[in-house]
Protein backbone atom coordinates (compact mmCIF):
# COMPACT_ATOMS: atom_id res chain seq x y z
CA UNK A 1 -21.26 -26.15 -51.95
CA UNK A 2 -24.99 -26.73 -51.02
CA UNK A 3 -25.37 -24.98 -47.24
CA UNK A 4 -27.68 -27.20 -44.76
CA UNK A 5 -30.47 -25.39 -42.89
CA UNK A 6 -30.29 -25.11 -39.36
CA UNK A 7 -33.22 -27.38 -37.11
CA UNK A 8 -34.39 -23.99 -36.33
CA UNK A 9 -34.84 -20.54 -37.70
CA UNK A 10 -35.24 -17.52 -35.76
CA UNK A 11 -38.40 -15.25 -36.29
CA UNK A 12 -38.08 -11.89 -35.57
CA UNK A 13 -40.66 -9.05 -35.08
CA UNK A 14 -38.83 -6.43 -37.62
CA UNK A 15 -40.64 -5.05 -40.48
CA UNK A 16 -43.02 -7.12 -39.01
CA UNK A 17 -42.82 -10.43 -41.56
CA UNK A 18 -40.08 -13.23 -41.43
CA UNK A 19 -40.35 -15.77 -44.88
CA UNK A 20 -39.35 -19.08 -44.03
CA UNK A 21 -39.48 -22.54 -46.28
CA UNK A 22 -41.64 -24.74 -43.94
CA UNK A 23 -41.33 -28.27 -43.56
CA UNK A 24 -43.43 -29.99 -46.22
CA UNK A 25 -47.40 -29.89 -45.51
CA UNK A 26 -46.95 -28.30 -41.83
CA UNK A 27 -49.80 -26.06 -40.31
CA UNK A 28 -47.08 -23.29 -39.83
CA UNK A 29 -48.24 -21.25 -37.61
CA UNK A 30 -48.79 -24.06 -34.52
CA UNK A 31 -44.87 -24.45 -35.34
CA UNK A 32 -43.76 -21.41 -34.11
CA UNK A 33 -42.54 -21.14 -30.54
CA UNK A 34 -43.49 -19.68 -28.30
CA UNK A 35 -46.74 -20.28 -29.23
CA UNK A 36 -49.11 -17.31 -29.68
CA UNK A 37 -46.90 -14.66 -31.38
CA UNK A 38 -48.14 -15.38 -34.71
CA UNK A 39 -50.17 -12.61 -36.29
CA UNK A 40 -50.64 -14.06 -39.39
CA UNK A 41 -49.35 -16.78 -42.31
CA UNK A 42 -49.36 -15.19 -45.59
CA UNK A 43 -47.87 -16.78 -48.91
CA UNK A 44 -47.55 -15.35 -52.76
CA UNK A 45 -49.68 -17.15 -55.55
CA UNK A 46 -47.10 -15.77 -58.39
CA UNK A 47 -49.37 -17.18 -61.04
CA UNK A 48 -52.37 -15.32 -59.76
CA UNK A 49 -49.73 -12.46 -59.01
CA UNK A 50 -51.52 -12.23 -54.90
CA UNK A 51 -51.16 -13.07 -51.69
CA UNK A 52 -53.38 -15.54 -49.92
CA UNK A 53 -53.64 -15.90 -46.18
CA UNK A 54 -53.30 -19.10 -44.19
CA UNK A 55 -53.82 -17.95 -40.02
CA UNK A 56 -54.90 -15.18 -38.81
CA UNK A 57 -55.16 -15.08 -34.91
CA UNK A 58 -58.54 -13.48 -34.60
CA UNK A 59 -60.50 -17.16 -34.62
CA UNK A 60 -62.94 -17.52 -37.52
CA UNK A 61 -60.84 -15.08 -39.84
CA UNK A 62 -61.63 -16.51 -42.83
CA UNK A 63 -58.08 -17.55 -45.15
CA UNK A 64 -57.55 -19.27 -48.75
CA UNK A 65 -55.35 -22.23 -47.45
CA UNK A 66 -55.18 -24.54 -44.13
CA UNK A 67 -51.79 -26.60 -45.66
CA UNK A 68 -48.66 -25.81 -47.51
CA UNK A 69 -46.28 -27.86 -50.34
CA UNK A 70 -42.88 -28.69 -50.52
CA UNK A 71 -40.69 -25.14 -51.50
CA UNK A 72 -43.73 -23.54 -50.28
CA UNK A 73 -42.36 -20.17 -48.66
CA UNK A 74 -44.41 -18.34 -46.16
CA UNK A 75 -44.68 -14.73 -44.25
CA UNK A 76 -45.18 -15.50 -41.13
CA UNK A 77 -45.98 -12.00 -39.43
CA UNK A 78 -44.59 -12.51 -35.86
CA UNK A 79 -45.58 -9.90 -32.94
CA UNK A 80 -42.42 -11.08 -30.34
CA UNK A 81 -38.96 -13.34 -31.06
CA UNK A 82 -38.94 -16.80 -31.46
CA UNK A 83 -37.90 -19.62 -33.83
CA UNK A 84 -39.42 -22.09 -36.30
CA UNK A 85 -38.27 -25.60 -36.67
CA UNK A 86 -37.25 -26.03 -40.50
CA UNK A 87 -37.73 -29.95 -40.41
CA UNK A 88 -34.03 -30.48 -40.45
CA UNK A 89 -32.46 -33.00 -38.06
């Protein structure tokens, strides 16, 4: 039996990373709510065997991707509590 994703997921600020599956091609950070606890988007190139960063909130940090694919997971390094919609109605 196949278990169905909430709408939402909760972030949390422990160990200071939460990895979510974002909905297909969605700027991930601007998701998250409330807006502005997002320290960074992070996700793992396993054939290059590194990370690669997507946000940063210091503006003009420069990152190796702006969009993500479907079964794409992401860190998304969280500095507060909130939640991230998963795409699921």
């Amino acid at each position: 039996m196949r278990r169905r994703l909430p709408s939402t997921l909760d972030v949390a600020a422990v160990a200071g990373s939460a990895m979510v599956p974002p909905p297909d091609g969605c700027p991930s950070a601007g998701q998250v709510q409330p807006s502005g606890i997002v320290a960074g988007v992070w996700r793992f190139n396993n054939s290059r065997k590194v990370f690669e960063a997507g946000f940063f909130n210091t503006p003009g940090a420069p990152t190796d991707f702006s969009t993500t694919g479907p079964k794409q997971s992401l860190f998304i390094c969280v500095t507060a509590s909130g939640t991230f919609p998963t795409g699921v109605v």
